[in-house]
N, C-alpha and C. Protein backbone atom coordinates (compact mmCIF):
# COMPACT_ATOMS: atom_id res chain seq x y z
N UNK A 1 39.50 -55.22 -15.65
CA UNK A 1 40.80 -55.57 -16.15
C UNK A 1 40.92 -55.22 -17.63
N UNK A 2 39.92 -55.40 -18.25
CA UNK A 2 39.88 -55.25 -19.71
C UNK A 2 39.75 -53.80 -19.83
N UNK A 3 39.45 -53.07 -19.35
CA UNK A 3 39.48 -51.01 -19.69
C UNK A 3 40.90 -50.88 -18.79
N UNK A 4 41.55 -51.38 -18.58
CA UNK A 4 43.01 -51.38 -17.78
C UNK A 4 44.28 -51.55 -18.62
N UNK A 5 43.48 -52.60 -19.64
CA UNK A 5 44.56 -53.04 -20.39
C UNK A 5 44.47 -52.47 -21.64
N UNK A 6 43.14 -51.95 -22.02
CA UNK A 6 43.03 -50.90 -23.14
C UNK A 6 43.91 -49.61 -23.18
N UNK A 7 43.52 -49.15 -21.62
CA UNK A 7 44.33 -48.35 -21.44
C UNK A 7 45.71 -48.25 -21.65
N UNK A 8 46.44 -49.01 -20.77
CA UNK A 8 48.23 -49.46 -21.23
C UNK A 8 47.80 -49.12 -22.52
N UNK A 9 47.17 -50.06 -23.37
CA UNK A 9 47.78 -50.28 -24.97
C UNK A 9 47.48 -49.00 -25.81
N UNK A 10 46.65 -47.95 -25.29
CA UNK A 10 46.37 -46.72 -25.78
C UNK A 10 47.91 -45.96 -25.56
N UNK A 11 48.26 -46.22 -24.42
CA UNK A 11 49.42 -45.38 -24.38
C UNK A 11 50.56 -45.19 -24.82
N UNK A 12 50.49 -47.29 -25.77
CA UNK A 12 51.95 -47.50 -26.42
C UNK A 12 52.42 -46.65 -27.82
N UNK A 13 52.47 -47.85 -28.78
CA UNK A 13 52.82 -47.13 -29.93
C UNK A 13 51.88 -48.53 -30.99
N UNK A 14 51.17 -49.10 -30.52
CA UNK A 14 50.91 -50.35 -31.48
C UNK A 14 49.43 -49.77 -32.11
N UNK A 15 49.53 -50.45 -32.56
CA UNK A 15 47.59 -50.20 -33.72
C UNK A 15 46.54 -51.24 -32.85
N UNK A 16 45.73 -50.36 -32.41
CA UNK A 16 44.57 -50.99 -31.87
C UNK A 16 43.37 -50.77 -32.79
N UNK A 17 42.44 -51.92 -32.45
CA UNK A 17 40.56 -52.29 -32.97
C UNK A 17 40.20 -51.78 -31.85
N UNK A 18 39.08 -50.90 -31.77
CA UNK A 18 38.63 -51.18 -30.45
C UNK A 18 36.71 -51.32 -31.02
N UNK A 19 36.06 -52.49 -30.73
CA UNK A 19 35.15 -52.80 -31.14
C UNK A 19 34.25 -52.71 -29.85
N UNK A 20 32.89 -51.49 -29.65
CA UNK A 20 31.83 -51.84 -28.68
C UNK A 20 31.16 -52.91 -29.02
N UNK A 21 30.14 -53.32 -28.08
CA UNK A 21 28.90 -54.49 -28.61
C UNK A 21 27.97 -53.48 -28.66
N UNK A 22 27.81 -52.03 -29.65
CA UNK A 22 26.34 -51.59 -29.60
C UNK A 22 26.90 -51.08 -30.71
N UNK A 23 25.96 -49.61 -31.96
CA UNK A 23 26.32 -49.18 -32.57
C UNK A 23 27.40 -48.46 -32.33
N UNK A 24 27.99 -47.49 -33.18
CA UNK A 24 28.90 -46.44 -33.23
C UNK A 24 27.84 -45.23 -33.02
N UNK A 25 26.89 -45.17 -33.62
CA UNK A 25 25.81 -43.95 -33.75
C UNK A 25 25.26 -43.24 -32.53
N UNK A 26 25.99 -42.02 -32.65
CA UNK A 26 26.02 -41.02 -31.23
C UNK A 26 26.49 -41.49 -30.26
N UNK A 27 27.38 -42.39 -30.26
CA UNK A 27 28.59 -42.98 -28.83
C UNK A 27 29.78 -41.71 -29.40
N UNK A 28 30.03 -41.59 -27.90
CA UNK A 28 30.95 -40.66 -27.57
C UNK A 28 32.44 -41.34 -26.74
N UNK A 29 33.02 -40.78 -27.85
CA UNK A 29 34.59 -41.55 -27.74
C UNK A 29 35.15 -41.44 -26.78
N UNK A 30 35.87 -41.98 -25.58
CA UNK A 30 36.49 -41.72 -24.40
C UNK A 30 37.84 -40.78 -25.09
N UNK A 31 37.90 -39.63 -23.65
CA UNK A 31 38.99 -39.35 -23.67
C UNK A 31 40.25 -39.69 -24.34
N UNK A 32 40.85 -40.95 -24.04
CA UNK A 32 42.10 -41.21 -24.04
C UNK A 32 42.12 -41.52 -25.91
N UNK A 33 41.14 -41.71 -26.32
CA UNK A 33 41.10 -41.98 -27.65
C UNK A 33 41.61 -41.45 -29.01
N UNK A 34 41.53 -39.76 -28.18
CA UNK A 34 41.86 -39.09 -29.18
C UNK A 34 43.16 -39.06 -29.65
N UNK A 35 44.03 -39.19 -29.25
CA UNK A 35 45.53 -39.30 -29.46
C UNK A 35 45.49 -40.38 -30.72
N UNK A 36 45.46 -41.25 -30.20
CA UNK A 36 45.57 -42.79 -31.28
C UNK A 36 45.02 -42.42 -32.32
N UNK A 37 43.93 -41.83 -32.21
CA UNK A 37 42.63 -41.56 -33.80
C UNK A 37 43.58 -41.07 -34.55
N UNK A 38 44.26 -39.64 -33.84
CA UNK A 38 44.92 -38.34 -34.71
C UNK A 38 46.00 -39.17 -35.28
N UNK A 39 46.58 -39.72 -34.32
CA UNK A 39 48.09 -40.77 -35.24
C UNK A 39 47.47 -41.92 -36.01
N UNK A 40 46.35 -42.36 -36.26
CA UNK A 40 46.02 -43.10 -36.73
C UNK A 40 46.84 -44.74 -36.93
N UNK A 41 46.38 -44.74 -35.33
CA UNK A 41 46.86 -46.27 -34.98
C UNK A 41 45.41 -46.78 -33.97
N UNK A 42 44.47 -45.96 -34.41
CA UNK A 42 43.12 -46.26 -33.47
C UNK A 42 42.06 -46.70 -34.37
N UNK A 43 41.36 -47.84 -34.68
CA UNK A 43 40.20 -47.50 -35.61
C UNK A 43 38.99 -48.46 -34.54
N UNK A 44 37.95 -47.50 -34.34
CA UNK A 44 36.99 -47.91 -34.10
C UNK A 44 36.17 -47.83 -34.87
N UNK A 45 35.50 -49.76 -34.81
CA UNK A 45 34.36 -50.16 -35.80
C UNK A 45 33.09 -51.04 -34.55
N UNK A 46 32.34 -51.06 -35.73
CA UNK A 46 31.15 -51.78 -34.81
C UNK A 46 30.24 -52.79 -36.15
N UNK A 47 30.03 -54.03 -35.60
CA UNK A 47 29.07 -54.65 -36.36
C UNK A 47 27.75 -54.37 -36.77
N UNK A 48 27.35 -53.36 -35.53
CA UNK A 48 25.97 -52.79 -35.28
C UNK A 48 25.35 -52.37 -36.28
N UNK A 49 24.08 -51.88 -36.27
CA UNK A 49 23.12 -50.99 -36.61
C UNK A 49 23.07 -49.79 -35.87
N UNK A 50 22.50 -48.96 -36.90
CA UNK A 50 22.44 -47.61 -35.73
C UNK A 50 21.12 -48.49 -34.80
N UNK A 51 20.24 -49.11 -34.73
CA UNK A 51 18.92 -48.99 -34.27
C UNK A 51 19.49 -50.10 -33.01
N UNK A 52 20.81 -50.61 -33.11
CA UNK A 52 21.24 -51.32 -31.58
C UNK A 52 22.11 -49.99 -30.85
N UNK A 53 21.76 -49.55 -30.43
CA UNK A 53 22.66 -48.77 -29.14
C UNK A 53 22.82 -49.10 -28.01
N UNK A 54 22.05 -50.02 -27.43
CA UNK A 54 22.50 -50.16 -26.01
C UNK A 54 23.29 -51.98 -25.78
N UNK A 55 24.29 -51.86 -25.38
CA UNK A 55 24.83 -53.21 -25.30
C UNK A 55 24.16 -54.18 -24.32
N UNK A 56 24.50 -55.69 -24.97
CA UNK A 56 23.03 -56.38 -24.72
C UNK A 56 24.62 -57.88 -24.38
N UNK A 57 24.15 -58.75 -23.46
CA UNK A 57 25.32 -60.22 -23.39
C UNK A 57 25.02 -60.85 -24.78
N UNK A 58 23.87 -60.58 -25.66
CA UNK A 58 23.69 -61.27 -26.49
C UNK A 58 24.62 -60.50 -27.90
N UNK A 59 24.60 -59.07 -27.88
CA UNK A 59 25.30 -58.59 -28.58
C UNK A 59 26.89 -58.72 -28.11
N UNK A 60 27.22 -58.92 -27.04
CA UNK A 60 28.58 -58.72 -26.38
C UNK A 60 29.44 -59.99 -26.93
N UNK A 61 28.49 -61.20 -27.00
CA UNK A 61 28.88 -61.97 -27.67
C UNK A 61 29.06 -61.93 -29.19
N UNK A 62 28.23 -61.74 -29.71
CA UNK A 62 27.98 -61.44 -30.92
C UNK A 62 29.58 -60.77 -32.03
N UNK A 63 30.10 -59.30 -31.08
CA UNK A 63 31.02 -58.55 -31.22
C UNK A 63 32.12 -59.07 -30.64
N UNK A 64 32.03 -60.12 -29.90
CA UNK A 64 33.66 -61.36 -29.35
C UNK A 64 33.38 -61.97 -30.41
N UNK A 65 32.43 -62.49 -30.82
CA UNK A 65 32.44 -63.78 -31.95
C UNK A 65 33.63 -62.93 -33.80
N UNK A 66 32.61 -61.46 -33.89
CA UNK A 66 32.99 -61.11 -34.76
C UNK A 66 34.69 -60.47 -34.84
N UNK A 67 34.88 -59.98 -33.72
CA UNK A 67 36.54 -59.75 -33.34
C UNK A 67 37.20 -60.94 -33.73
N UNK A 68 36.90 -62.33 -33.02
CA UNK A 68 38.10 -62.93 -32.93
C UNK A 68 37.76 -63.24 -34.27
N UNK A 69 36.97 -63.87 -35.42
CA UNK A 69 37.14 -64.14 -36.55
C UNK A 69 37.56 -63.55 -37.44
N UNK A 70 37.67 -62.22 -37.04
CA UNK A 70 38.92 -61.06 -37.85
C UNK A 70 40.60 -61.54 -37.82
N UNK A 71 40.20 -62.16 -36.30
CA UNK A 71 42.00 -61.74 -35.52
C UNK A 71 42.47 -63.22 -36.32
N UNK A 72 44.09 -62.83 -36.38
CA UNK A 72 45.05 -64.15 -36.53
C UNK A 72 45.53 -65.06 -35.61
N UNK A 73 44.96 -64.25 -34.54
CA UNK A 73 45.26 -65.08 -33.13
C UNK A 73 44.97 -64.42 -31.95
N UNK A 74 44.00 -64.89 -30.71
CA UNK A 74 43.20 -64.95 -29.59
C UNK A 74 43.95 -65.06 -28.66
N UNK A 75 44.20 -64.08 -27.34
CA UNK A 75 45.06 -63.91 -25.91
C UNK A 75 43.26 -63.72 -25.20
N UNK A 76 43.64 -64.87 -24.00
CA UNK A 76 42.41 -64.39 -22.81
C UNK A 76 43.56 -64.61 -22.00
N UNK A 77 43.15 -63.64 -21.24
CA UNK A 77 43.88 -64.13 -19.41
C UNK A 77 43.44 -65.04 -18.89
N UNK A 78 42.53 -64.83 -18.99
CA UNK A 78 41.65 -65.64 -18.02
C UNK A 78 40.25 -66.19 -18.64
N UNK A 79 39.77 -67.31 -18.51
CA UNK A 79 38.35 -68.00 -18.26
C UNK A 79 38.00 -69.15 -17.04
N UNK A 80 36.80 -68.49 -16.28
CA UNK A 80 36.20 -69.09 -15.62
C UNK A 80 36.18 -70.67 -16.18
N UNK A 81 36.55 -71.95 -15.28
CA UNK A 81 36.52 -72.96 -15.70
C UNK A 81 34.65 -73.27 -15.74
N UNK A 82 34.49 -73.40 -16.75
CA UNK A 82 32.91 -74.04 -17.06
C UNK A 82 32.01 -72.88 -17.14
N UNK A 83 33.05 -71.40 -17.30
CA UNK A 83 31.79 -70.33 -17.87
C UNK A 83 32.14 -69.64 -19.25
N UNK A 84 30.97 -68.84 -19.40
CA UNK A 84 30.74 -68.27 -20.74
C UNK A 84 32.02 -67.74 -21.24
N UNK A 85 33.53 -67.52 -20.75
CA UNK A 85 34.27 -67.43 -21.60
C UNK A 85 35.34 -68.45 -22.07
N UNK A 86 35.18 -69.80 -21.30
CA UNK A 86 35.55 -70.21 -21.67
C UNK A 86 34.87 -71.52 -22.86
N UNK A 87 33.65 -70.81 -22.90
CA UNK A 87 32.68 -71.90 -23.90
C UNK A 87 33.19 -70.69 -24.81
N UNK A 88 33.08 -69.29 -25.16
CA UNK A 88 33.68 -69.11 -26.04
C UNK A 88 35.45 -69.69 -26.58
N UNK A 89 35.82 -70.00 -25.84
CA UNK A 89 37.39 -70.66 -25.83
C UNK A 89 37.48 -71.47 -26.75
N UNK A 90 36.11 -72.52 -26.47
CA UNK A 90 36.12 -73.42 -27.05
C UNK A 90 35.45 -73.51 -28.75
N UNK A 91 35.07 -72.51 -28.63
CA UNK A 91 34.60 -72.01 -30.13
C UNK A 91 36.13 -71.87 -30.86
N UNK A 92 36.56 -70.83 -30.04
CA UNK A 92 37.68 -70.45 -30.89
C UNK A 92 38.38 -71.54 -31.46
N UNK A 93 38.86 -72.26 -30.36
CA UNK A 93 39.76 -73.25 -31.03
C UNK A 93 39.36 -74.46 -32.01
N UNK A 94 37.68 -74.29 -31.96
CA UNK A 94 37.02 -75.48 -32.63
C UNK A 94 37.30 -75.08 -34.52
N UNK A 95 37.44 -73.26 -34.10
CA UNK A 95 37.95 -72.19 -35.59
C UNK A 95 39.00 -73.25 -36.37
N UNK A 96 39.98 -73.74 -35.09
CA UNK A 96 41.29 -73.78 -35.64
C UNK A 96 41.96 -72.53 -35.53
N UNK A 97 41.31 -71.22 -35.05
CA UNK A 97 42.37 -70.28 -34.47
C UNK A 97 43.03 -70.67 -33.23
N UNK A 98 44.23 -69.99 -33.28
CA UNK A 98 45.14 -69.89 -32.12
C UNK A 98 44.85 -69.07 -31.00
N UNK A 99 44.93 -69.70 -29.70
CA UNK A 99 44.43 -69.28 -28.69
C UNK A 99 45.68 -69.29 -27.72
N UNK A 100 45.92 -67.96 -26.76
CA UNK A 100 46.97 -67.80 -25.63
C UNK A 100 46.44 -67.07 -24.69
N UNK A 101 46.76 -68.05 -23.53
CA UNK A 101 47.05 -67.34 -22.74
C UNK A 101 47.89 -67.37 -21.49
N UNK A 102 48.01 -66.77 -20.15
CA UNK A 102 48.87 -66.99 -19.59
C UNK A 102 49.20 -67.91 -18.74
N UNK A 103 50.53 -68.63 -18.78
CA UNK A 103 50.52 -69.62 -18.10
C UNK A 103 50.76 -69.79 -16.75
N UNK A 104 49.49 -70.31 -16.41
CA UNK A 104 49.52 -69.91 -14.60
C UNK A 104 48.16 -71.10 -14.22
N UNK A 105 48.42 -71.55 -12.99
CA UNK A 105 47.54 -73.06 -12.43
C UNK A 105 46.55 -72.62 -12.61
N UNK A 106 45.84 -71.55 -12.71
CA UNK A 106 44.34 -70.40 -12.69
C UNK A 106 44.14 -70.71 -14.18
N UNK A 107 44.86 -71.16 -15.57
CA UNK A 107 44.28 -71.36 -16.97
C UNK A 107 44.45 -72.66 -17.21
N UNK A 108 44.83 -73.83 -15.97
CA UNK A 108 44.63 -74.79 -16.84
C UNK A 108 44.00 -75.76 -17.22
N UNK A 109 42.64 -75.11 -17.43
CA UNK A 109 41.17 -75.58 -17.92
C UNK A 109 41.35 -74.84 -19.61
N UNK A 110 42.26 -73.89 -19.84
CA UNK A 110 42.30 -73.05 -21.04
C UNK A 110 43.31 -74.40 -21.75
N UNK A 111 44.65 -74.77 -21.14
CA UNK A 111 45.32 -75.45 -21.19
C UNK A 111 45.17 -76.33 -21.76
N UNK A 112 43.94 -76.90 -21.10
CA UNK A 112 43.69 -78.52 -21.07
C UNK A 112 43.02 -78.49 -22.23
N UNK A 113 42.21 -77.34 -22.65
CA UNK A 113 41.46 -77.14 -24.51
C UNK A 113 42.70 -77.10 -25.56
N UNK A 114 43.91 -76.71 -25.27
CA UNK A 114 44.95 -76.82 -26.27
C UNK A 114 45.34 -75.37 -26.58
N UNK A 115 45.20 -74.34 -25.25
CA UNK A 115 45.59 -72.96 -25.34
C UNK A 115 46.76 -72.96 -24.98
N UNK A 116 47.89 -72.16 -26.28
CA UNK A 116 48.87 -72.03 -25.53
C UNK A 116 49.38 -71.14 -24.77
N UNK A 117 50.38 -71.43 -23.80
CA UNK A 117 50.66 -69.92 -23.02
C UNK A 117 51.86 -69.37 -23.55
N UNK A 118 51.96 -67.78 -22.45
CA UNK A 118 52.63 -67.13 -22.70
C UNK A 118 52.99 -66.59 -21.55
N UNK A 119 54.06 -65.95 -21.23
CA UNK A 119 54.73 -65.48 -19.91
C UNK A 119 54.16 -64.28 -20.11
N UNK A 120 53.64 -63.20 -18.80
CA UNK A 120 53.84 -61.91 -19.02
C UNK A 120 54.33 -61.23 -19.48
N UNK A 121 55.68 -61.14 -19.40
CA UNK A 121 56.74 -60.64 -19.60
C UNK A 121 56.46 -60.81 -21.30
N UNK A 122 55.96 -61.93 -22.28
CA UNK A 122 56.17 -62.13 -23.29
C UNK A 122 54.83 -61.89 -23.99
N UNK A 123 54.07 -61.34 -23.47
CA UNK A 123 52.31 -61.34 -23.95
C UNK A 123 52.51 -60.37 -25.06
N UNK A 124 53.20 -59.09 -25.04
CA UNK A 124 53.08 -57.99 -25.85
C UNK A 124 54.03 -58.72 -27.41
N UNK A 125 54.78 -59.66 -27.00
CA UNK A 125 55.03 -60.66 -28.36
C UNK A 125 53.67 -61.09 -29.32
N UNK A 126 52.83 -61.17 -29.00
CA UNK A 126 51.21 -61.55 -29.08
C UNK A 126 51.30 -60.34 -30.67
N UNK A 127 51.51 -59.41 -30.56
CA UNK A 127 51.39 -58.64 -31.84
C UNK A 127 51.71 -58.80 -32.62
N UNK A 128 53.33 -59.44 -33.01
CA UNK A 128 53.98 -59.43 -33.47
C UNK A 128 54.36 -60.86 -34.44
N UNK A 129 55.44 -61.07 -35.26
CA UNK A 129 55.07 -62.43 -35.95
C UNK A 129 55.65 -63.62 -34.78
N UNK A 130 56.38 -63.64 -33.76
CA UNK A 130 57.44 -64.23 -32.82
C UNK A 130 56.62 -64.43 -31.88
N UNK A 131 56.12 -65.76 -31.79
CA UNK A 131 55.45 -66.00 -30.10
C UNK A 131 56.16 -66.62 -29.32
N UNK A 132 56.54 -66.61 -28.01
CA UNK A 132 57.30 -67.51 -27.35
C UNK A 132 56.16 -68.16 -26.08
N UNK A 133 55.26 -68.45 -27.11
CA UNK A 133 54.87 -69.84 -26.06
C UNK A 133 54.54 -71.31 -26.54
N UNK A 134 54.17 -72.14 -25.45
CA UNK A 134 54.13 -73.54 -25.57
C UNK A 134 52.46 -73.79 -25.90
N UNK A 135 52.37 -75.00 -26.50
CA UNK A 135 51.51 -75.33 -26.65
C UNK A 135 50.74 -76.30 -25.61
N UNK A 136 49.53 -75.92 -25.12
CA UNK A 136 48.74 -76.63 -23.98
C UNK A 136 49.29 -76.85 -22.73
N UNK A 137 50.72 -75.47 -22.50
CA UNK A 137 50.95 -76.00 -21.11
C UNK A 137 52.18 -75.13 -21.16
């Protein structure tokens, strides 16, 4: 779902991060990348070392931890109730960052942490300064 939705957002017109969990050093850029680079609405960075290249759950975390403490505000679709993304969830919001996601009976374990939602239809608001969602429900 997540190389699905990269995709869409490669195709729009918005400025994307796109952060691996390994180095940058001798990774080879997908296809679709090049467009965004040349208009320069693409910047790929990495926390890494050259001497991490291969992505590791310990680094994967590592590079979620360091993303969202960049970001002004956190969209998951989805977390497993009582798994590893939603113990990251709970990091986030422990930040005091803002957390969304969509509102549907499937997030409301996200909900019930004080995530607010957002309609589909209204997710791509998520960029922008205008959110139209509720808080914890």
């Amino acid at each position: 779902m997540e190389r699905e939705c990269l995709v869409q957002l490669l195709r729009g017109s918005q400025p994307i991060i796109a952060c691996p969990a390994r180095s940058l050093a001798g990774m080879r850029l997908p296809g679709e990348y090049q467009e965004p680079l040349k208009e320069g609405r693409l910047l790929v960075l990495s926390p890494f070392s050259e001497k991490q290249s291969r992505a590791t759950a310990q680094m994967a975390l590592y590079r979620n931890r360091f993303v969202a403490a960049l970001a002004g505000r956190v969209f998951v679709a989805y977390a497993e109730p009582a798994g590893k993304t939603e113990q990251f969830c709970r990091e986030i919001i422990g930040w005091g960052k803002p957390l969304y996601t969509l509102g549907s009976d499937a997030n409301a374990n996200l909900m019930a942490l004080g995530a607010s939602t957002v309609r589909p239809e209204d997710a791509s608001r998520l960029t922008g300064d205008g959110i139209g969602g509720t808080k914890g429900g």
